[in-house]
PDB file of N, CA and C in Angstrom:
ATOM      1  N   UNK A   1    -200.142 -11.449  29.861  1.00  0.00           N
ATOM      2  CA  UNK A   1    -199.295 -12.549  30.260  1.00  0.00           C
ATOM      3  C   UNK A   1    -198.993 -12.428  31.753  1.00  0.00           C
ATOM      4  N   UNK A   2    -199.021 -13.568  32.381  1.00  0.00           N
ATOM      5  CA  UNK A   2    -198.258 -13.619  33.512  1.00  0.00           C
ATOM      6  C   UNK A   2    -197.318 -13.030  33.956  1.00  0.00           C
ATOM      7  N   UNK A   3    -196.549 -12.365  35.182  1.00  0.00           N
ATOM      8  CA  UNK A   3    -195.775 -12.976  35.485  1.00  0.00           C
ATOM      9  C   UNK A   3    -194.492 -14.079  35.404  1.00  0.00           C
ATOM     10  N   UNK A   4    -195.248 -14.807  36.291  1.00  0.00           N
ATOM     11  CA  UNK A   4    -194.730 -16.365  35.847  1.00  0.00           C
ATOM     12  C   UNK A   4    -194.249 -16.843  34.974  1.00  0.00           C
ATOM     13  N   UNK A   5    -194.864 -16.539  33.946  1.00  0.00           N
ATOM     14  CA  UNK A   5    -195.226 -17.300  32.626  1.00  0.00           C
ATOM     15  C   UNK A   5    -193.684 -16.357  31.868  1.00  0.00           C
ATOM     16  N   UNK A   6    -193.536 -15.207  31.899  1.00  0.00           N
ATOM     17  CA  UNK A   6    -192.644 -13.859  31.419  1.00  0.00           C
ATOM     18  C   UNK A   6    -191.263 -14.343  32.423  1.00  0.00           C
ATOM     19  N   UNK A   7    -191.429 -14.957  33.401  1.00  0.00           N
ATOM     20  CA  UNK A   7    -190.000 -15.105  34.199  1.00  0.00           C
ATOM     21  C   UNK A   7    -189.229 -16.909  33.705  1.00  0.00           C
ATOM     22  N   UNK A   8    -190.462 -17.434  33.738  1.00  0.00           N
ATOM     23  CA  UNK A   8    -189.925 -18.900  33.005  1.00  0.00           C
ATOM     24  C   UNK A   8    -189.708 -18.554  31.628  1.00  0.00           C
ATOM     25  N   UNK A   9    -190.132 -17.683  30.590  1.00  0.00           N
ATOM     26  CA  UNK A   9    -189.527 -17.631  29.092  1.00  0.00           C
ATOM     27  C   UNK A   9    -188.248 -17.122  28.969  1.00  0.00           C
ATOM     28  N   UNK A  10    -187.983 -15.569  29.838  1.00  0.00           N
ATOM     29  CA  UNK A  10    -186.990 -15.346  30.063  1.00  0.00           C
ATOM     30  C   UNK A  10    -185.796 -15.948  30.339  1.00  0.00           C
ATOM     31  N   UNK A  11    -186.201 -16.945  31.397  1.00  0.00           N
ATOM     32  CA  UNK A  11    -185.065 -17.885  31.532  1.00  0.00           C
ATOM     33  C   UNK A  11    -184.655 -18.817  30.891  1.00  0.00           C
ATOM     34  N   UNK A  12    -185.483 -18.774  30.329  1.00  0.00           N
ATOM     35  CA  UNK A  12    -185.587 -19.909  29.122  1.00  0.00           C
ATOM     36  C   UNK A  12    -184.510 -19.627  27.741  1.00  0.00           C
ATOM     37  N   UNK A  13    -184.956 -18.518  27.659  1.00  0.00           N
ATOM     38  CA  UNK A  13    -184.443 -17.667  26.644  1.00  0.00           C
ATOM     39  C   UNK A  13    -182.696 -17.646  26.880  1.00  0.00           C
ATOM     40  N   UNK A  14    -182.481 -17.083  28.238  1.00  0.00           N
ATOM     41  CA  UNK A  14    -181.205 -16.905  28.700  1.00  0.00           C
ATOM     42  C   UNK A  14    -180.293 -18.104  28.712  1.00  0.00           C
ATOM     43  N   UNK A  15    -181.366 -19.024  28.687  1.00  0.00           N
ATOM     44  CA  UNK A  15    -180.084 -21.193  28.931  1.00  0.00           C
ATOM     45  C   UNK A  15    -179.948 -20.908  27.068  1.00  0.00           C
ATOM     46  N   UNK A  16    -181.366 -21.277  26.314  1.00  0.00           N
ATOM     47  CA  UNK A  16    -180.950 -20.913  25.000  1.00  0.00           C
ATOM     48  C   UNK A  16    -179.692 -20.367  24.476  1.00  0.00           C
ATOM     49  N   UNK A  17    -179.554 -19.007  24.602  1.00  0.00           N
ATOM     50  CA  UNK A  17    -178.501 -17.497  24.447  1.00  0.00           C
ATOM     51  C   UNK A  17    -177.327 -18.242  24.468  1.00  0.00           C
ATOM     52  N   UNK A  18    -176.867 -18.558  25.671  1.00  0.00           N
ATOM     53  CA  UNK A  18    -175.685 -19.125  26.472  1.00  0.00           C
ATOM     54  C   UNK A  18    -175.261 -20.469  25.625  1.00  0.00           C
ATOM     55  N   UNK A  19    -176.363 -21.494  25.593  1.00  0.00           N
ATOM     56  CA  UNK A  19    -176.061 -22.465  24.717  1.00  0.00           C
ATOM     57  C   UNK A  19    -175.964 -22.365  22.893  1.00  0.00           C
ATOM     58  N   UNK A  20    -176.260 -21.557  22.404  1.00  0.00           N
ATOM     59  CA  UNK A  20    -176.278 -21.099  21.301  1.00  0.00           C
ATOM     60  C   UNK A  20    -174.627 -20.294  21.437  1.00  0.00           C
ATOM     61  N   UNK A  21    -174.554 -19.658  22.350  1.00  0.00           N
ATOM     62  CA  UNK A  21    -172.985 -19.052  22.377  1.00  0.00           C
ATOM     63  C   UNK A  21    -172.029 -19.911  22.695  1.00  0.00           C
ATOM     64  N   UNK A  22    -172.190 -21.012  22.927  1.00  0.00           N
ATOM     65  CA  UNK A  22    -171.118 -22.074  23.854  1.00  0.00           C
ATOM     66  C   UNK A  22    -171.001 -23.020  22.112  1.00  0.00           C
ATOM     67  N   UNK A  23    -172.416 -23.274  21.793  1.00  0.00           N
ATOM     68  CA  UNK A  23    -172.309 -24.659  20.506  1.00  0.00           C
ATOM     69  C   UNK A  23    -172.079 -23.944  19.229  1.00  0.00           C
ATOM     70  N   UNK A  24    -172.033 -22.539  19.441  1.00  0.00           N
ATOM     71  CA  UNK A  24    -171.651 -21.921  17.633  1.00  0.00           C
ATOM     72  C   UNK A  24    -170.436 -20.789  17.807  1.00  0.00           C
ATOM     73  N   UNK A  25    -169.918 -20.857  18.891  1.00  0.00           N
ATOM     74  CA  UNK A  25    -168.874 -19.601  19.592  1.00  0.00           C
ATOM     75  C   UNK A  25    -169.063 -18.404  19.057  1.00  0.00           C
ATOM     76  N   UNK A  26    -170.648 -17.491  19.225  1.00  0.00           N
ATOM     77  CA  UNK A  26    -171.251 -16.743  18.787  1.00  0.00           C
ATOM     78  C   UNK A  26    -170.387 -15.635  20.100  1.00  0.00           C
ATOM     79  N   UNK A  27    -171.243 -14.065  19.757  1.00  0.00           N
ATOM     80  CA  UNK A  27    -171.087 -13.207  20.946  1.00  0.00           C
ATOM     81  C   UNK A  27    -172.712 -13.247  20.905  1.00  0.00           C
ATOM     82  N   UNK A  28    -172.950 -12.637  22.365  1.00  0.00           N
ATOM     83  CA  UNK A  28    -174.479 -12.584  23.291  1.00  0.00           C
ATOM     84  C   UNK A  28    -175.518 -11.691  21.714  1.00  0.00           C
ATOM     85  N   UNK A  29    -175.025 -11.109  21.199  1.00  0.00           N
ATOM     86  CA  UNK A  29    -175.467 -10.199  20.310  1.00  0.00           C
ATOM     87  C   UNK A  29    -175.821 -11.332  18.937  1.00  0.00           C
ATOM     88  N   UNK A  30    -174.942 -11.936  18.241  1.00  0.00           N
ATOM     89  CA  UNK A  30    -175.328 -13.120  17.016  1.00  0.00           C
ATOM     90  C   UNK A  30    -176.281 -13.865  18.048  1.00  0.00           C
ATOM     91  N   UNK A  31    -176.243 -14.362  19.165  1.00  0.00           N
ATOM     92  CA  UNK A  31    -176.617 -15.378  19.655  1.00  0.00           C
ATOM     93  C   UNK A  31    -178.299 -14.858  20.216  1.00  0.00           C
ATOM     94  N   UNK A  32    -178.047 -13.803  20.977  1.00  0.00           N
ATOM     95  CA  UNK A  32    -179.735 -13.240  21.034  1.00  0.00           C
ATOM     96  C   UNK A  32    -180.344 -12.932  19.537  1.00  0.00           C
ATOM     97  N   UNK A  33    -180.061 -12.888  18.729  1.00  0.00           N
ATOM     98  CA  UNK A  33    -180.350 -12.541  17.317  1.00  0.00           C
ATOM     99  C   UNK A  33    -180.862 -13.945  16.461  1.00  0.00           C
ATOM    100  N   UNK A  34    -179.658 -15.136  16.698  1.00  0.00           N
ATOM    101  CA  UNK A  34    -180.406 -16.447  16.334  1.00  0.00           C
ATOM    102  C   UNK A  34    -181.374 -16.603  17.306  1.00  0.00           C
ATOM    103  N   UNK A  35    -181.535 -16.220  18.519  1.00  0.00           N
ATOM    104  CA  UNK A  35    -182.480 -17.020  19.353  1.00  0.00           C
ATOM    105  C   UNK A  35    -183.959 -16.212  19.410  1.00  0.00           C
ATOM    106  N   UNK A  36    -184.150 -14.934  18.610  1.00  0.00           N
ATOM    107  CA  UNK A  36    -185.174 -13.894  18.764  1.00  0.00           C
ATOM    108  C   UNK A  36    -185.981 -13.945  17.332  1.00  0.00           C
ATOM    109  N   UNK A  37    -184.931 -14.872  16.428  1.00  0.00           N
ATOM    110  CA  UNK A  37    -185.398 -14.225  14.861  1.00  0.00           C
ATOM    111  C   UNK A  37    -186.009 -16.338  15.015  1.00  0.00           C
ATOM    112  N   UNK A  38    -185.804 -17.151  15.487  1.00  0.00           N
ATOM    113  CA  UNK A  38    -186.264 -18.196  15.290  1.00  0.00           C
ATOM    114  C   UNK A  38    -187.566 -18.813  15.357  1.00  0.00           C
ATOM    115  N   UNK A  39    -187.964 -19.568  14.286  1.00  0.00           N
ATOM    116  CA  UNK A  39    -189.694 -20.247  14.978  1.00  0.00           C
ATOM    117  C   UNK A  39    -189.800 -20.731  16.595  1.00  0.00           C
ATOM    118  N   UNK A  40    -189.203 -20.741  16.932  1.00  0.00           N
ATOM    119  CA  UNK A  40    -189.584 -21.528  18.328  1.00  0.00           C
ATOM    120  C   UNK A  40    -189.443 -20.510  19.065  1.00  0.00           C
ATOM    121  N   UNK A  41    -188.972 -19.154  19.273  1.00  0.00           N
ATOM    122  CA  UNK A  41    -189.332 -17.709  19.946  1.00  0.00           C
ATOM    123  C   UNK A  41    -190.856 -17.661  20.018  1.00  0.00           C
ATOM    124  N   UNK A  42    -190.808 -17.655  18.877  1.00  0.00           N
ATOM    125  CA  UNK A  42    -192.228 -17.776  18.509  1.00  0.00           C
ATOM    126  C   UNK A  42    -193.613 -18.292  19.179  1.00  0.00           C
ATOM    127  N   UNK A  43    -193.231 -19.392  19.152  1.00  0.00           N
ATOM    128  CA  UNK A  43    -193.880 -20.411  19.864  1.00  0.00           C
ATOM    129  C   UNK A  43    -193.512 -20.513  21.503  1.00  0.00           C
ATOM    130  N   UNK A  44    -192.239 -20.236  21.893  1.00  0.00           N
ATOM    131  CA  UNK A  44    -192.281 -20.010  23.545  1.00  0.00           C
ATOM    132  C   UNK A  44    -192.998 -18.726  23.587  1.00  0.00           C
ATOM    133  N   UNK A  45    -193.113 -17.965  23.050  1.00  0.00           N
ATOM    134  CA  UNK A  45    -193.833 -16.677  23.160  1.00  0.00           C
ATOM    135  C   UNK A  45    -195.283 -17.109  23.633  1.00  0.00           C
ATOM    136  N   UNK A  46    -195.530 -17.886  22.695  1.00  0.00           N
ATOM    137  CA  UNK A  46    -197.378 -18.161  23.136  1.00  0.00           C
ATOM    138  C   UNK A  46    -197.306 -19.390  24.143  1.00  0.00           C
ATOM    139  N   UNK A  47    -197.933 -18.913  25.380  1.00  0.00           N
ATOM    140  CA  UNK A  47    -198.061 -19.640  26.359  1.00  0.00           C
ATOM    141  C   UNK A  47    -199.328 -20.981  26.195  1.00  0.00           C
ATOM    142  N   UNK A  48    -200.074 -20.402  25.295  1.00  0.00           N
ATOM    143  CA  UNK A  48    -200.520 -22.161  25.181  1.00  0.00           C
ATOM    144  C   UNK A  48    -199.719 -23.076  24.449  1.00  0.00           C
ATOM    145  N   UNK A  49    -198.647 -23.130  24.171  1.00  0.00           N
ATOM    146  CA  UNK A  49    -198.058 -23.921  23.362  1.00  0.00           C
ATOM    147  C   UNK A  49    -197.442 -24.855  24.847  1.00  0.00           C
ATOM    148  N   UNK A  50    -197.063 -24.359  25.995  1.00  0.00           N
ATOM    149  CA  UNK A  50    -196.464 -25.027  27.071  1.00  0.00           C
ATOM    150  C   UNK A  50    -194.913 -25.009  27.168  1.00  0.00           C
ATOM    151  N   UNK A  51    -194.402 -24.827  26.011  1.00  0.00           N
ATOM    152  CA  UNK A  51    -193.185 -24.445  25.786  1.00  0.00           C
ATOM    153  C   UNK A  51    -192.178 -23.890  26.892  1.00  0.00           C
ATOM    154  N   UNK A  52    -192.802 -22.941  27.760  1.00  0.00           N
ATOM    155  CA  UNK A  52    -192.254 -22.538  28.863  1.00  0.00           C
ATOM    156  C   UNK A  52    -191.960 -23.195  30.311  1.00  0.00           C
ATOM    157  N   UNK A  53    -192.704 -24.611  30.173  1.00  0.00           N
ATOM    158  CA  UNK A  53    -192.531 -25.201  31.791  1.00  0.00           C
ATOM    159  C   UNK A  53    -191.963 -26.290  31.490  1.00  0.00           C
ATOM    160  N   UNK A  54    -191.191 -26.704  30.197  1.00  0.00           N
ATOM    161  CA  UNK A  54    -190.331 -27.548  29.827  1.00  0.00           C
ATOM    162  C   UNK A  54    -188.752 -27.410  30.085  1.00  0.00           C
ATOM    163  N   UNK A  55    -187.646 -28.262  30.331  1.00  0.00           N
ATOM    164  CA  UNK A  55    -186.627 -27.729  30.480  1.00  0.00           C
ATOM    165  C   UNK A  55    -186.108 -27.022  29.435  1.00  0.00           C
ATOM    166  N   UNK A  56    -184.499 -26.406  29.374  1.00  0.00           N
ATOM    167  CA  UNK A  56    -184.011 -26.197  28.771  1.00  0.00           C
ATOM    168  C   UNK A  56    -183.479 -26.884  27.873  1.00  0.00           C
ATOM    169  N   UNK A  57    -182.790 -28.328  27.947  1.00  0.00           N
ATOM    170  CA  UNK A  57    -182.406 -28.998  27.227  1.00  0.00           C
ATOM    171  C   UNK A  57    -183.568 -29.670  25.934  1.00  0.00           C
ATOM    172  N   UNK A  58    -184.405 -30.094  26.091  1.00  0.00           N
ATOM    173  CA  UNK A  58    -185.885 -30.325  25.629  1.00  0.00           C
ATOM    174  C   UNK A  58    -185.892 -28.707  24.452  1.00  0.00           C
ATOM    175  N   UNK A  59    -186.192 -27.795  25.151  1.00  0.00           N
ATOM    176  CA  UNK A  59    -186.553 -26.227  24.115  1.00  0.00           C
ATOM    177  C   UNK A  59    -184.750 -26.304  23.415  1.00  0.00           C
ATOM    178  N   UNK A  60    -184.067 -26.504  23.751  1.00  0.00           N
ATOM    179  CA  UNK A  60    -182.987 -26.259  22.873  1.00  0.00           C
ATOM    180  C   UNK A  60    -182.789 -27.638  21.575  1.00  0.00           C
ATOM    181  N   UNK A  61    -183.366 -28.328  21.924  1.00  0.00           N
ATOM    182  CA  UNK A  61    -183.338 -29.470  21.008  1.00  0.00           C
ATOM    183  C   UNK A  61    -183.940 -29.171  19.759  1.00  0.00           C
ATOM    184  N   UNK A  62    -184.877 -28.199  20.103  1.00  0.00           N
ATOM    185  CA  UNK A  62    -185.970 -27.920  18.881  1.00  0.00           C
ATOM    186  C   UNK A  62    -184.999 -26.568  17.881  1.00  0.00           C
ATOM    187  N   UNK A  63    -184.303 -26.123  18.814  1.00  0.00           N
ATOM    188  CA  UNK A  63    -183.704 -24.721  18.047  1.00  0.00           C
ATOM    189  C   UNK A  63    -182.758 -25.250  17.427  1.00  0.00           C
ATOM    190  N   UNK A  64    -181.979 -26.338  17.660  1.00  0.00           N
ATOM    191  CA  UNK A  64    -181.263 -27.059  16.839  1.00  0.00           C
ATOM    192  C   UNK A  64    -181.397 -27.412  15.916  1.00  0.00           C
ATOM    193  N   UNK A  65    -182.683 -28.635  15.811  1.00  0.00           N
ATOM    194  CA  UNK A  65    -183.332 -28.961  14.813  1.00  0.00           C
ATOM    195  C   UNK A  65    -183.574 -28.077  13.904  1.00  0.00           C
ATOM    196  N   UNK A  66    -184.180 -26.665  14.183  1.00  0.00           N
ATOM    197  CA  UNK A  66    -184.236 -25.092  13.289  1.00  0.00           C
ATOM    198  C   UNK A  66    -182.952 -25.027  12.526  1.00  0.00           C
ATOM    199  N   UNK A  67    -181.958 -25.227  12.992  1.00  0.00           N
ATOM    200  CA  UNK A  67    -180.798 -24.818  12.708  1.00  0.00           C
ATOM    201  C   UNK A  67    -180.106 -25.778  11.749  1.00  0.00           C
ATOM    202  N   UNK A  68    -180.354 -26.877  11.726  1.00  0.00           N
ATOM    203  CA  UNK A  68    -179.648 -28.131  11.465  1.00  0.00           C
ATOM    204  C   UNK A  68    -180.223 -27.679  10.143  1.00  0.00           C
ATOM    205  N   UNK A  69    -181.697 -27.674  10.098  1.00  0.00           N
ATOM    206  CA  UNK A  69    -182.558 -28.040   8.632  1.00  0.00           C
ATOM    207  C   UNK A  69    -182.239 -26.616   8.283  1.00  0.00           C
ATOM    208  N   UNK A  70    -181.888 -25.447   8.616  1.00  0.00           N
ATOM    209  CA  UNK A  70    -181.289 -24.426   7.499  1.00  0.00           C
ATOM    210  C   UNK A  70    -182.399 -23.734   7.272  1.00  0.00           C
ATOM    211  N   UNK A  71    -183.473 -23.322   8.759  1.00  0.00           N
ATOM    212  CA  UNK A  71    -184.834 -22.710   8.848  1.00  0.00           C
ATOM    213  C   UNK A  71    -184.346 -21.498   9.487  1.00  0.00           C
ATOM    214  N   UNK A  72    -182.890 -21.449   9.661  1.00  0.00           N
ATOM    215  CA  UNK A  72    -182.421 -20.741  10.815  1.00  0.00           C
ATOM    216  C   UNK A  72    -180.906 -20.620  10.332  1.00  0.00           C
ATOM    217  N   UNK A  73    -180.257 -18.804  10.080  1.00  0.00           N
ATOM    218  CA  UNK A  73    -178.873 -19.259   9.753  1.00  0.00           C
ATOM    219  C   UNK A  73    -178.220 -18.487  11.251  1.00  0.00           C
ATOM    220  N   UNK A  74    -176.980 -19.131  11.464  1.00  0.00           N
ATOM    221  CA  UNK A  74    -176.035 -18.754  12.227  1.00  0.00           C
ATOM    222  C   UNK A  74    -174.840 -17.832  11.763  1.00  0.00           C
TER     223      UNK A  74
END
């Protein structure tokens, strides 16, 4: 992997974390835990998916959706 590619997931990861701690009043620990154990880790993980040069708001929409449908507990 890139670079690049490892500094945009990361950050990616980190808006996730934060927003997952702000919309479920998690600590960094529940909240890296929903955001590491989810399908869409997953999938930002693999860089052909593109997942990574999308914003944050866009990749958090999808972890929601995870969450909403009960693919994903909090």
């Amino acid at each position: 992997m890139s670079e690049h590619f490892q500094y945009l997931k990361e950050g990616l990861v980190a808006d996730l974390v934060n927003q997952v701690m702000e919309d479920f009043h998690l600590d960094m620990e529940k909240a890296l835990d929903v955001v590491y154990s989810s399908a869409l880790f997953e999938k930002l993980s693999n860089p052909e998916t593109g997942l990574y040069k999308q914003g944050p708001v866009y990749v958090y929409s999808f972890l929601k959706e995870e969450l909403a449908n009960g693919k994903l507990k909090v």
